[in-house]
N, C-alpha and C. Protein backbone atom coordinates (compact mmCIF):
# COMPACT_ATOMS: atom_id res chain seq x y z
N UNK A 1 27.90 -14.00 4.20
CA UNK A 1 27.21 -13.27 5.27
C UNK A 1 26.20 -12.27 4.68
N UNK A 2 26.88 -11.51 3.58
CA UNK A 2 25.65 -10.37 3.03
C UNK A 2 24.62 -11.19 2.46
N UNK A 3 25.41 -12.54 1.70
CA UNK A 3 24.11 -13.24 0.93
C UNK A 3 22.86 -13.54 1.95
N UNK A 4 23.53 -14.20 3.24
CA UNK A 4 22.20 -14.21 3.89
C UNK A 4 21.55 -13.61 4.04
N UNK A 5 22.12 -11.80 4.68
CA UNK A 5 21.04 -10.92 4.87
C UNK A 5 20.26 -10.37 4.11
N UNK A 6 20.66 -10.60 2.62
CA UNK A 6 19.97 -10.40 1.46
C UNK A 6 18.91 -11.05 1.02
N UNK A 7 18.83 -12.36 1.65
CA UNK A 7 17.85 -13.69 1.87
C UNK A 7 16.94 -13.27 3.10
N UNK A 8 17.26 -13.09 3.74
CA UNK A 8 16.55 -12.95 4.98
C UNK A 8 15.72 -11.27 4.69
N UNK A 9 16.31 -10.84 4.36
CA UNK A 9 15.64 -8.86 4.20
C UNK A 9 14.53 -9.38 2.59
N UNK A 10 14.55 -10.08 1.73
CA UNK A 10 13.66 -10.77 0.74
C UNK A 10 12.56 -11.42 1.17
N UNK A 11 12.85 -12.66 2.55
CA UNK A 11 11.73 -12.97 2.92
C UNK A 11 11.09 -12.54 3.83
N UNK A 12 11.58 -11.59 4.54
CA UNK A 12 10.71 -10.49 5.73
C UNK A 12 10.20 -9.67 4.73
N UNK A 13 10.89 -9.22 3.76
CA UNK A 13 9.38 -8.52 2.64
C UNK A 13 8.21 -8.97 2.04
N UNK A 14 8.73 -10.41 1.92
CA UNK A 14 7.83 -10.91 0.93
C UNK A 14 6.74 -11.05 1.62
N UNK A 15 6.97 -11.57 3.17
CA UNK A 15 6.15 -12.21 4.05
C UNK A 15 5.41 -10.95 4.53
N UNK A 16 5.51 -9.94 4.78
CA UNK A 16 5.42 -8.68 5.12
C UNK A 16 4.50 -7.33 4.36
N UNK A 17 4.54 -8.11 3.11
CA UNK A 17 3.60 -6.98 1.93
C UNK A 17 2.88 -7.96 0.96
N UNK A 18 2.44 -9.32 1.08
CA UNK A 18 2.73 -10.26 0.53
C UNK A 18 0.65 -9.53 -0.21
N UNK A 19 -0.41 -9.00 0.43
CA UNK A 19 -1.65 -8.57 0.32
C UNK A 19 -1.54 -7.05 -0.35
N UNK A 20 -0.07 -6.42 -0.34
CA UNK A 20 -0.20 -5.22 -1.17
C UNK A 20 0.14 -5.36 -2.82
N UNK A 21 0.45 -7.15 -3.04
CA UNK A 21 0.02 -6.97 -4.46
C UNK A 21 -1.58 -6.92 -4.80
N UNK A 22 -2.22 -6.91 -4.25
CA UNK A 22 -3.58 -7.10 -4.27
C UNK A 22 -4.05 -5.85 -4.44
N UNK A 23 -3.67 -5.03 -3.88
CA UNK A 23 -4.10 -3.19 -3.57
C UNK A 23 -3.39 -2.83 -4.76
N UNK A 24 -1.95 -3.18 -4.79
CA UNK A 24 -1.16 -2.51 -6.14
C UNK A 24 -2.22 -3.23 -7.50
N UNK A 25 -2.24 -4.09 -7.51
CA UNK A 25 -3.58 -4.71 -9.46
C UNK A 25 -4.77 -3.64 -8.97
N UNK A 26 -5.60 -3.37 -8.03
CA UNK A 26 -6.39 -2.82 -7.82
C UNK A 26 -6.31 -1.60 -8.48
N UNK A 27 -5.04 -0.70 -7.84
CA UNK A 27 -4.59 0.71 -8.76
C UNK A 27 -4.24 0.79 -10.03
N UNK A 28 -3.83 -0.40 -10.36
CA UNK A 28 -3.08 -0.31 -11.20
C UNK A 28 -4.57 -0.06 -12.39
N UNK A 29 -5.48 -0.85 -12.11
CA UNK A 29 -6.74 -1.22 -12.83
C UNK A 29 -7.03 -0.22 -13.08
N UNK A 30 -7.59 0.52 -11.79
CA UNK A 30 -7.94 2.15 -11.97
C UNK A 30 -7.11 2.99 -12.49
N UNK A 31 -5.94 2.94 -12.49
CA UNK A 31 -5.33 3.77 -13.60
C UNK A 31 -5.09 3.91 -14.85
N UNK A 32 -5.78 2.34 -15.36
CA UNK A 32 -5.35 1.73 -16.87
C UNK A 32 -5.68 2.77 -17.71
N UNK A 33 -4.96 3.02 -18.77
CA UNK A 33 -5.20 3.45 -20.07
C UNK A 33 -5.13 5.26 -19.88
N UNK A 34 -4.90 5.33 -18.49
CA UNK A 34 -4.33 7.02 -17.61
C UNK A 34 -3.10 7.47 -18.45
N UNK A 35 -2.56 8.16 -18.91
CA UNK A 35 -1.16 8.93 -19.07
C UNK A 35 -0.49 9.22 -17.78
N UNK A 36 0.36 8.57 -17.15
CA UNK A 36 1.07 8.66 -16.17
C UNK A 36 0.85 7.98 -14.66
N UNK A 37 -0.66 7.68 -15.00
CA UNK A 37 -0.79 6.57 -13.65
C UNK A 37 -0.04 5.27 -13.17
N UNK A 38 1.02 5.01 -13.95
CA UNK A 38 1.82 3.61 -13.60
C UNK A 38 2.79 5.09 -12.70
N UNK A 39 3.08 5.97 -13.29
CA UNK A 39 4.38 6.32 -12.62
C UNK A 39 3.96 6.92 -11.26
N UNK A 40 2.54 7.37 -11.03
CA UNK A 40 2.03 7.94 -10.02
C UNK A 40 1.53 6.91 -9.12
N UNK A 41 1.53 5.78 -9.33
CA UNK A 41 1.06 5.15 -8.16
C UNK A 41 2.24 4.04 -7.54
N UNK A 42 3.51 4.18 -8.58
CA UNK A 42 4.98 3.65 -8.16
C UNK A 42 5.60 4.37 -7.19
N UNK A 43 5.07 5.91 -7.62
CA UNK A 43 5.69 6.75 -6.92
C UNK A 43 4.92 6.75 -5.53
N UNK A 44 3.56 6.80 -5.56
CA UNK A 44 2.97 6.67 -4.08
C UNK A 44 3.43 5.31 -3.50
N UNK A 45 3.58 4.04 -4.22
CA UNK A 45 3.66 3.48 -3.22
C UNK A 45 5.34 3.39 -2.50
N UNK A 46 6.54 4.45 -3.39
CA UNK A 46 7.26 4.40 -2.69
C UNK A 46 7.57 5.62 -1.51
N UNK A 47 6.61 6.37 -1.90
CA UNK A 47 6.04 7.39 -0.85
C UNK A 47 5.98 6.47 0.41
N UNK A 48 5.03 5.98 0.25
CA UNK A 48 4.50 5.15 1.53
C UNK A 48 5.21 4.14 2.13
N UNK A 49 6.07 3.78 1.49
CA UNK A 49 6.86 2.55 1.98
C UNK A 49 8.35 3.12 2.69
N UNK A 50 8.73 4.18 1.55
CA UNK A 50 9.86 5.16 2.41
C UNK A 50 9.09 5.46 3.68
N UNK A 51 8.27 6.07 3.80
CA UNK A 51 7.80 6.87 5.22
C UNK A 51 7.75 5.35 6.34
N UNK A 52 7.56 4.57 5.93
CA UNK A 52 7.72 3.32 7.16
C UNK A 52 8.73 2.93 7.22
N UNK A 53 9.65 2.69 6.15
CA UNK A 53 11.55 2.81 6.56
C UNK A 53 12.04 3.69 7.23
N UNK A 54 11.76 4.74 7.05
CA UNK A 54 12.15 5.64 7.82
C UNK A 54 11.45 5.83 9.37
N UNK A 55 10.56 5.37 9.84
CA UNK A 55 9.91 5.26 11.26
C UNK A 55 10.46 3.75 11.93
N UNK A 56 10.62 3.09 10.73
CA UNK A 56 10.65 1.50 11.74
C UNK A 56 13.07 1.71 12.34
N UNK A 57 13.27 2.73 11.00
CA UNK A 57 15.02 2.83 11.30
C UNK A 57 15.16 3.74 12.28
N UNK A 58 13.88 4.93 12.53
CA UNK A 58 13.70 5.50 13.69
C UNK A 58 14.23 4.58 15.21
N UNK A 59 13.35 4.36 14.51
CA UNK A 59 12.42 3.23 16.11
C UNK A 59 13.84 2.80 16.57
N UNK A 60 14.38 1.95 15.27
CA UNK A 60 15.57 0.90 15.81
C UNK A 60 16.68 2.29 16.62
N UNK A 61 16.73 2.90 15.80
CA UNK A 61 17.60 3.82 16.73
C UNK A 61 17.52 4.45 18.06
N UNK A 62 16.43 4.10 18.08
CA UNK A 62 15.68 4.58 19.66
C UNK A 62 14.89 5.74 19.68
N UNK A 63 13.82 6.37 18.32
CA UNK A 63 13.46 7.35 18.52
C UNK A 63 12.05 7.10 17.84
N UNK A 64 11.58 7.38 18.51
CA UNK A 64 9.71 6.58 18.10
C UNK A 64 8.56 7.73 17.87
N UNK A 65 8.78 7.92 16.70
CA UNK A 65 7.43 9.21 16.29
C UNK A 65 6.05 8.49 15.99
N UNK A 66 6.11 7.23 16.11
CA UNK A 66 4.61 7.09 16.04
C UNK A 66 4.43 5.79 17.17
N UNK A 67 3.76 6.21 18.64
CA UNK A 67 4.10 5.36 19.50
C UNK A 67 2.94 3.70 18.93
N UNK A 68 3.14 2.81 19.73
CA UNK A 68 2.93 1.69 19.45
C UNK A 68 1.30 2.00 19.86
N UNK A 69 0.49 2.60 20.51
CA UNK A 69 -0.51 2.77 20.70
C UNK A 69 -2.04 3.72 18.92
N UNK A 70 -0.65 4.25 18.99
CA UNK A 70 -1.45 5.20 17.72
C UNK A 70 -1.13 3.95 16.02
N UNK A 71 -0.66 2.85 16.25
CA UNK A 71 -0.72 2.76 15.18
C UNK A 71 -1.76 1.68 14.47
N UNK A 72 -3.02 1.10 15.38
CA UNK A 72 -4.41 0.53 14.87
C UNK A 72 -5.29 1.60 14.04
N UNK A 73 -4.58 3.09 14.54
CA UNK A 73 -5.32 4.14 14.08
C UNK A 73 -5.26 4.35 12.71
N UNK A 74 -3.83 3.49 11.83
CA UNK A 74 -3.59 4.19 11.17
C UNK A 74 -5.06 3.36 9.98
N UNK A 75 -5.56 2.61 10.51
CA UNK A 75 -6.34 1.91 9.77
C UNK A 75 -7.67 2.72 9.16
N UNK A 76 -8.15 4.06 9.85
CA UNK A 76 -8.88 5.55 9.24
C UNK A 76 -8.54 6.06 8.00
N UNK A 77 -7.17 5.94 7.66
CA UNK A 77 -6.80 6.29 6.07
C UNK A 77 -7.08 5.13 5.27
N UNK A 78 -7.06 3.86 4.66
CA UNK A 78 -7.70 2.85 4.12
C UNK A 78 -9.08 3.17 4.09
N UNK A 79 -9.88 3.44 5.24
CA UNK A 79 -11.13 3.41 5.55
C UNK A 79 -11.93 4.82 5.27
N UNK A 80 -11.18 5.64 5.06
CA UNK A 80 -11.38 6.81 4.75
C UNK A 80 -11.91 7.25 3.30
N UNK A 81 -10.24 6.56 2.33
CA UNK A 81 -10.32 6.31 1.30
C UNK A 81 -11.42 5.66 0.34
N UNK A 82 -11.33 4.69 1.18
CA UNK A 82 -12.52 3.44 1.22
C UNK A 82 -13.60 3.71 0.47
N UNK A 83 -14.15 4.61 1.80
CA UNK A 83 -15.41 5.61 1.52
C UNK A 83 -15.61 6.05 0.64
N UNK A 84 -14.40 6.75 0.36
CA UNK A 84 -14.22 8.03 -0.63
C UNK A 84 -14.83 7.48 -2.06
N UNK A 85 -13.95 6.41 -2.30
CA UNK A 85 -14.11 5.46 -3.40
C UNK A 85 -15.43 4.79 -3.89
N UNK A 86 -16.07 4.37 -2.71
CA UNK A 86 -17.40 3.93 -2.82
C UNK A 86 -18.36 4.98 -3.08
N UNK A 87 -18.05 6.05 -2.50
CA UNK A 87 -18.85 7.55 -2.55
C UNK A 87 -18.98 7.87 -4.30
N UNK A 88 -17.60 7.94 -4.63
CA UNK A 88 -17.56 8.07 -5.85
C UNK A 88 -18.13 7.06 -6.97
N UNK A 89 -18.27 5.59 -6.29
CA UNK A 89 -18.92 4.77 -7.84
C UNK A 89 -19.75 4.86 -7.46
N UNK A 90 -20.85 4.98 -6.43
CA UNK A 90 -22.01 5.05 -6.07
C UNK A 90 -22.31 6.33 -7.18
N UNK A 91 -21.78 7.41 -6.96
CA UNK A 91 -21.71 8.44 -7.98
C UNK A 91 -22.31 8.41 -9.51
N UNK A 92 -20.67 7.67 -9.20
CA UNK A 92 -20.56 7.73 -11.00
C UNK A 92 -21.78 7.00 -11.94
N UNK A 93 -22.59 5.83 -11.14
CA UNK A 93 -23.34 4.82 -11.34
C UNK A 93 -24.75 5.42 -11.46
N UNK A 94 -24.75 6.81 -10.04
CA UNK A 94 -26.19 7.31 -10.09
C UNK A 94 -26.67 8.02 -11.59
N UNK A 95 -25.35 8.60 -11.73
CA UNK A 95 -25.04 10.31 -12.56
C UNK A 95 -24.65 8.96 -14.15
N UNK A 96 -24.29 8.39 -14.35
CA UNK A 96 -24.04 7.96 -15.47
C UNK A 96 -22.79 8.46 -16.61
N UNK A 97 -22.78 8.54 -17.46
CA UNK A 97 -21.77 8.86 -18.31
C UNK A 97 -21.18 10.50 -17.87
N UNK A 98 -21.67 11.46 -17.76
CA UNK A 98 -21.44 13.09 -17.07
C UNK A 98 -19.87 12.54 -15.90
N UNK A 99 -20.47 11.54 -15.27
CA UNK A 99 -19.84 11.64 -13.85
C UNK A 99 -18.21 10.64 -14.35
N UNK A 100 -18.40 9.64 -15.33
CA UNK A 100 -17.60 8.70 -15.96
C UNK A 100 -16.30 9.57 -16.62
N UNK A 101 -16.68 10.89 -17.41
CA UNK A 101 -16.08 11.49 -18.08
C UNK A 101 -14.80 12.26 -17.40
N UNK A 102 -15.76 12.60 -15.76
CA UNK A 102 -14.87 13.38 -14.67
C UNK A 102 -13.95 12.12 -14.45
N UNK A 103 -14.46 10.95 -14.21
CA UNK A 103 -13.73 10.48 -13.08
C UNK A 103 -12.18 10.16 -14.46
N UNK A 104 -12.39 9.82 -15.73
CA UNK A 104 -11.16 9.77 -16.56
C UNK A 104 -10.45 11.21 -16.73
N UNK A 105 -10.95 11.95 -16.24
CA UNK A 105 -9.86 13.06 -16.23
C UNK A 105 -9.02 13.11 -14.63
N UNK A 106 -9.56 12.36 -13.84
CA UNK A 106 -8.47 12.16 -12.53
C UNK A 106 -7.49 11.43 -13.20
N UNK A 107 -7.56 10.17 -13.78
CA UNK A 107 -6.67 9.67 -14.28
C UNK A 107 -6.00 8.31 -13.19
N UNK A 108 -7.04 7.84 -12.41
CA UNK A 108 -6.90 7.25 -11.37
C UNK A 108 -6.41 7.88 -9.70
N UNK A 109 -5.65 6.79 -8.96
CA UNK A 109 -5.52 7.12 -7.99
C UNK A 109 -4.16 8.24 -7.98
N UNK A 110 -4.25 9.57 -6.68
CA UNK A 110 -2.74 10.11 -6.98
C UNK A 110 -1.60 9.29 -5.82
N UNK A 111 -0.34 9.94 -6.10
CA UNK A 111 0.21 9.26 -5.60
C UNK A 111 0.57 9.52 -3.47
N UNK A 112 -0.41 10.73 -3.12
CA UNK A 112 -0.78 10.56 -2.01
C UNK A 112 -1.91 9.87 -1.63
N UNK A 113 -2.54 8.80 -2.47
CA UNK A 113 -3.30 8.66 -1.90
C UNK A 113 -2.75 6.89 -1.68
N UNK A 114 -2.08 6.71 -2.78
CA UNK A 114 -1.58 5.34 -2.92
C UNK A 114 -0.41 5.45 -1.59
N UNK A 115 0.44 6.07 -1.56
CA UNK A 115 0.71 6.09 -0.42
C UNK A 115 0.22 6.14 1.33
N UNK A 116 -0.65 6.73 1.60
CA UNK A 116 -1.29 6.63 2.48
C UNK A 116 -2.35 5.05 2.62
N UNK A 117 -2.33 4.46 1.87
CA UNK A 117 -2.64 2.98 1.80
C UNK A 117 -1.57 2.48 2.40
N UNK A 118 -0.35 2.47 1.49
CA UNK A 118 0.89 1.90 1.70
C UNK A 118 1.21 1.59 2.96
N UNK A 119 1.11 3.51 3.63
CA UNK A 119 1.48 3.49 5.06
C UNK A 119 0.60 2.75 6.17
N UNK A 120 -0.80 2.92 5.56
CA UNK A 120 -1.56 2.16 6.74
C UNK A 120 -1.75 0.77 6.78
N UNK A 121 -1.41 0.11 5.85
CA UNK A 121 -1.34 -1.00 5.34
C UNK A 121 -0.01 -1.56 6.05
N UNK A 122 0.98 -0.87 6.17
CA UNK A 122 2.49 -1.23 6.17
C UNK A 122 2.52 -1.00 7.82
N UNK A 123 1.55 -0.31 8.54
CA UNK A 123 1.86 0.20 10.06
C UNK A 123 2.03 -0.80 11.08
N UNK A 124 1.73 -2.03 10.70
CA UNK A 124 2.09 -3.32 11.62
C UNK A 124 2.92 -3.59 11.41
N UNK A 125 3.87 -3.62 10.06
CA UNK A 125 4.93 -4.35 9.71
C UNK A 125 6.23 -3.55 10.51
N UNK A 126 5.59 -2.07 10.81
CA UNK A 126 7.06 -1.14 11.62
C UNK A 126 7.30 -2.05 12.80
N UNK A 127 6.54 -2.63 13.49
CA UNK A 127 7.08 -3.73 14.74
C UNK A 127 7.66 -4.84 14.59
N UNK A 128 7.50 -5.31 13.21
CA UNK A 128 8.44 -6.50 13.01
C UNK A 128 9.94 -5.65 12.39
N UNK A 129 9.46 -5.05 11.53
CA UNK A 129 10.65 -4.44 11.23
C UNK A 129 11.94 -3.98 12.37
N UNK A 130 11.41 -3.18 13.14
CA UNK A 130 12.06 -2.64 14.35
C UNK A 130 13.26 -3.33 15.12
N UNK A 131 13.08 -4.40 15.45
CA UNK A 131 14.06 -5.63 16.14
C UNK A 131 14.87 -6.29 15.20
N UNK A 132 14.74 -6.35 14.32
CA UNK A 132 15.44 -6.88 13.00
C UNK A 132 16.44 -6.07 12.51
N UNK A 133 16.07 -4.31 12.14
CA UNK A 133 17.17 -3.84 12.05
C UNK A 133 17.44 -2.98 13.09
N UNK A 134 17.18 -3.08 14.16
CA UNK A 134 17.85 -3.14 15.85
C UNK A 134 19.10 -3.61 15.89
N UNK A 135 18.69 -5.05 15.72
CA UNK A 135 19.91 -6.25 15.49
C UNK A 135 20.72 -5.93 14.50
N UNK A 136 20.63 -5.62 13.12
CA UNK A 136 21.64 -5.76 12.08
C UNK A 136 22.70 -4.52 11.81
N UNK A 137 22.66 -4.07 12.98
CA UNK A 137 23.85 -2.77 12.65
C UNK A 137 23.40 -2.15 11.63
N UNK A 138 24.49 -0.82 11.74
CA UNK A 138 24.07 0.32 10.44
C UNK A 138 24.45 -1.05 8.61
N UNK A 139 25.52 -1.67 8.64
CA UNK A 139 25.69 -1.54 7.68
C UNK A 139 24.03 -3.03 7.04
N UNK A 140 24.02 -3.30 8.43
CA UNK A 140 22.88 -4.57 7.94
C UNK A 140 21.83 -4.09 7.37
N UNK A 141 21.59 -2.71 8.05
CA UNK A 141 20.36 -1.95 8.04
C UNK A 141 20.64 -1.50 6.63
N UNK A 142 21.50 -1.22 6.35
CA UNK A 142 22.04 -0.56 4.99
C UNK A 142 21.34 -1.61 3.66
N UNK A 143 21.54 -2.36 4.18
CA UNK A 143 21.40 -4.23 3.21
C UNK A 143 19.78 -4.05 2.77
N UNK A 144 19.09 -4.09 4.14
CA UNK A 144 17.84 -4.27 4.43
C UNK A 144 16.97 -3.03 3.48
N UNK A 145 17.55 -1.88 4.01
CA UNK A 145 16.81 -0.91 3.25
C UNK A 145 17.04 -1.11 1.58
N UNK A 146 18.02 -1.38 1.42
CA UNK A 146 18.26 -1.28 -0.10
C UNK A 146 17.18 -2.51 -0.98
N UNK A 147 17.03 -3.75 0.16
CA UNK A 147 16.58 -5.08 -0.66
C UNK A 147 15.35 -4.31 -0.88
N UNK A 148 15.23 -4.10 0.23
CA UNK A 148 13.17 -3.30 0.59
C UNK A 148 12.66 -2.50 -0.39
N UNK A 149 13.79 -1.54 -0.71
CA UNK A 149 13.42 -0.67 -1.56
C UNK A 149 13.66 -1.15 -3.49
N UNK A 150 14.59 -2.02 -3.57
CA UNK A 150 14.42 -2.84 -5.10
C UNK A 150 13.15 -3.81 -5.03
N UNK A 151 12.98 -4.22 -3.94
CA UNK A 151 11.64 -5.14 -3.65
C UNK A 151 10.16 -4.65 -4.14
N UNK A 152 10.41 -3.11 -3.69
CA UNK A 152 9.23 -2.18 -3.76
C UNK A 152 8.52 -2.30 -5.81
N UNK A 153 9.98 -2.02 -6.00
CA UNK A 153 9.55 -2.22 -7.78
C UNK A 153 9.07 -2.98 -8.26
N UNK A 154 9.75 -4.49 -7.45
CA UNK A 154 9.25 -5.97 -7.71
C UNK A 154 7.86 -5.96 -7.44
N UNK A 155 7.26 -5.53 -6.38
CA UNK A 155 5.99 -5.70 -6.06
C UNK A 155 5.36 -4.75 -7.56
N UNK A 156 5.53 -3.59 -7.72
CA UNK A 156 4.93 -2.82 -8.59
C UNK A 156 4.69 -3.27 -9.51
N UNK A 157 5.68 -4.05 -10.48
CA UNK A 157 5.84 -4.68 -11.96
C UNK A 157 5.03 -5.54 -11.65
N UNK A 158 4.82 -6.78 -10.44
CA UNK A 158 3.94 -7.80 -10.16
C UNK A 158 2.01 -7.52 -10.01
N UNK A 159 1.60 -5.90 -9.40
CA UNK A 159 0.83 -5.71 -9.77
C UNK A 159 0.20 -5.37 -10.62
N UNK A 160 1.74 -4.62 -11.59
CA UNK A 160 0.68 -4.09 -12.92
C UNK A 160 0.48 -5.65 -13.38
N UNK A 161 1.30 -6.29 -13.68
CA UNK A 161 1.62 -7.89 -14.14
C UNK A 161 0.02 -7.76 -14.52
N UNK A 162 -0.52 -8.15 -12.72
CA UNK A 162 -1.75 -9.48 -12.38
C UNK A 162 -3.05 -7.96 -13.26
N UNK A 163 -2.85 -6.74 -13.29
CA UNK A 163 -3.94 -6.04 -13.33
C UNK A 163 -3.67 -6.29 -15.04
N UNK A 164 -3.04 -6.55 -16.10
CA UNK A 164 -3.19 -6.03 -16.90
C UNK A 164 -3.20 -7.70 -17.43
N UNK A 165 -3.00 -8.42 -16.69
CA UNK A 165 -3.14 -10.27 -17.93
C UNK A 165 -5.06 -9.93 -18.46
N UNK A 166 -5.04 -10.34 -19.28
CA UNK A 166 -6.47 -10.19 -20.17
C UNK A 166 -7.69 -10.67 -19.21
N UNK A 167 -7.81 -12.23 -18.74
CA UNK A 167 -8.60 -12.30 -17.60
C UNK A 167 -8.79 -11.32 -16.40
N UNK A 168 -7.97 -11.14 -15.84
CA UNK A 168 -7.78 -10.16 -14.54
C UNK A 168 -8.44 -8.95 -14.73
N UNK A 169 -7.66 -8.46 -15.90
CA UNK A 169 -8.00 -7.12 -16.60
C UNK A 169 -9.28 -7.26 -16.50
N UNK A 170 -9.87 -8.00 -17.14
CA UNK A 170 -11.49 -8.34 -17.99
C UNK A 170 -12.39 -7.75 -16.39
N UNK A 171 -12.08 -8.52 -15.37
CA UNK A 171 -12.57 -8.82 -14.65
C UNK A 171 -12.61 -7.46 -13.49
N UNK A 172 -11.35 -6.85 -13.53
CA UNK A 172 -10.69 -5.31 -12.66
C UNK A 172 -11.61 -4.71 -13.23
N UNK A 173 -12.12 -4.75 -14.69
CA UNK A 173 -12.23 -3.06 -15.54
C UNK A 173 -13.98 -3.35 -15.05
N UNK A 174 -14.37 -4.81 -14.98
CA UNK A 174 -15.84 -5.02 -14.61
C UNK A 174 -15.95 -4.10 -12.64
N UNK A 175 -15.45 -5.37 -12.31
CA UNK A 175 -15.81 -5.25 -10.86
C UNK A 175 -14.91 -4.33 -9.73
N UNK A 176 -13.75 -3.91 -10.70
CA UNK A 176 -12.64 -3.15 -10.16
C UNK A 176 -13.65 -2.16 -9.10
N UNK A 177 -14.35 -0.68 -9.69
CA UNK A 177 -14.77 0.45 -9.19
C UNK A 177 -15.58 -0.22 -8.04
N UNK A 178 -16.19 -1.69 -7.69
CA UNK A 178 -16.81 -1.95 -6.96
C UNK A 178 -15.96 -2.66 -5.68
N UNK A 179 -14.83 -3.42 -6.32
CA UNK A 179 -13.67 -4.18 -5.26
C UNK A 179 -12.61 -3.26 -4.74
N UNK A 180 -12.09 -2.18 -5.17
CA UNK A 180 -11.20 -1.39 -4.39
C UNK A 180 -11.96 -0.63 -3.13
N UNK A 181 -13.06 -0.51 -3.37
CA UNK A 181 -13.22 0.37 -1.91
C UNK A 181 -13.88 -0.65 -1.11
N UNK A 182 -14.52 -1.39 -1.46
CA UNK A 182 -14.33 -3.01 -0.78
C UNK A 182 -12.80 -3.08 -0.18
N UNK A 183 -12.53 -3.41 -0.80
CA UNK A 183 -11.02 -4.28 -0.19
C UNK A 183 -10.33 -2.94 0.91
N UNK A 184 -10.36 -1.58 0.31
CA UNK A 184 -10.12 -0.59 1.34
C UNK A 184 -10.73 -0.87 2.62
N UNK A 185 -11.77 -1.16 2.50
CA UNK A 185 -12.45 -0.52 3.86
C UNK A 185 -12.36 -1.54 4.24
N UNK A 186 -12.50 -2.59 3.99
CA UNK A 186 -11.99 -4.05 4.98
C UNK A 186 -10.93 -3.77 5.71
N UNK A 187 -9.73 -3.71 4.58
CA UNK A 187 -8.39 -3.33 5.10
C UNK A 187 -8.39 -2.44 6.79
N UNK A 188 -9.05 -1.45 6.32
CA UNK A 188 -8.87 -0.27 7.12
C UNK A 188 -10.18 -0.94 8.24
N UNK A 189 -10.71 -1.54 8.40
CA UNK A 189 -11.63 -2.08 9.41
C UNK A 189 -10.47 -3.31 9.95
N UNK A 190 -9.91 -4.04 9.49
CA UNK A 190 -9.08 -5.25 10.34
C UNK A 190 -8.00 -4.49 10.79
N UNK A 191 -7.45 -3.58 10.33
CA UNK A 191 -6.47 -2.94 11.09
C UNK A 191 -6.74 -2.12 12.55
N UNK A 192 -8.13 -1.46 11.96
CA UNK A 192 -8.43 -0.98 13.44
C UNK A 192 -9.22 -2.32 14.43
N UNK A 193 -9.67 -2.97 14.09
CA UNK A 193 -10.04 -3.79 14.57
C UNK A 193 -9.24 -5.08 15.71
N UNK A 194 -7.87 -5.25 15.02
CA UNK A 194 -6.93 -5.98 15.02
C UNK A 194 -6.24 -5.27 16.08
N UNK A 195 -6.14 -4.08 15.63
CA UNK A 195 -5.42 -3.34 16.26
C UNK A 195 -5.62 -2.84 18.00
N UNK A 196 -7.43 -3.24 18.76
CA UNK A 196 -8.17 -2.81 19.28
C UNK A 196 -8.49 -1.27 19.10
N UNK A 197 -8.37 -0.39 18.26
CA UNK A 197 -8.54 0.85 18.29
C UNK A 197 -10.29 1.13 18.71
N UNK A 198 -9.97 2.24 19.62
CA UNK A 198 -11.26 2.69 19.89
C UNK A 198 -11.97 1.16 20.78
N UNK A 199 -11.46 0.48 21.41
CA UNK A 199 -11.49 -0.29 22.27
C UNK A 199 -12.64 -1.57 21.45
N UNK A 200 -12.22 -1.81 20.76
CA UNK A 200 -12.78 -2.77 19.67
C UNK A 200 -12.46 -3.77 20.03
């Protein structure tokens, strides 16, 4: 019986975050060769992934802090970021080496910011989540959170994986500063979009 739910809480993750290995190689890229950016953007993304366990175990319990209406919105933080990101290589590209020097003393992304991806990224998945551990009682829910959260690592190790194989790498360290706020602001445009926010 646990084996199943252990099967079943694996493939509602997998199926469920299956585009945040994509965002995780992205960070991971931007953080390469950082002192502490693997641990800061593990840590954001379990920032972000706790804060939606904890709203979707809300929910199941019957207590809903982020109603079903506000959450296409959450697609402004991706898109925000987005910006931010593009703002900055546009930057760094105008200004040249001066602006290159700053941006290696950030040391990549922090781990609020990787989180707030996480969360807006993850804000559809609180409705699938919700009915699932509705259904599985405290101790199912117990199961679920635990797979979710060893899962979370799995995903992490899998993005540094894809960001650091030599091709990938080659290719992140080229086009990386130009594809993360790309891929942000998409993100954060299909969510609100998807979402109808702002009557879209």
């Amino acid at each position: 019986m646990e084996l199943g739910i252990i099967g079943q809480a694996a493939g509602l993750f997998a199926v469920t975050n299956i585009d945040d290995i994509l965002i995780l190689a992205l960070f991971f890229a931007q953080g390469a060769g950082h002192p502490g950016a693997t641990r800061r953007i593990v840590l954001g993304q379990y920032l972000g992934f706790v804060a939606i366990l904890a709203v979707a175990v809300a929910a199941a319990f019957g207590a809903t802090f982020l109603p079903e209406s506000a959450i296409p919105y959450l697609g402004l933080l991706p898109l925000a970021l987005g910006l931010k990101a593009a703002w900055r290589a546009w930057k760094d590209h105008r200004d040249g080496s001066e602006d290159e020097e700053a941006q290696a003393a950030q040391g990549g992304p922090s781990p609020l910011e990787v989180a707030a991806v996480t969360f807006a990224n993850g804000g559809d998945n609180i409705g699938v989540y919700v009915p699932v551990l509705a259904t599985a009682g405290v101790s199912g829910m117990t199961v679920y959170a635990a797979v979710f959260l060893v899962l979370v690592t799995m995903w992490c190790l899998a993005g540094k994986f894809f960001a650091t194989r030599p091709v990938i790498a080659k290719g992140l360290a080229r086009w990386g500063h130009t594809l993360l706020p790309l891929v942000l602001i998409t993100l954060g445009l299909l969510i609100l979009i998807e979402g109808g926010a702002f009557g879209l």
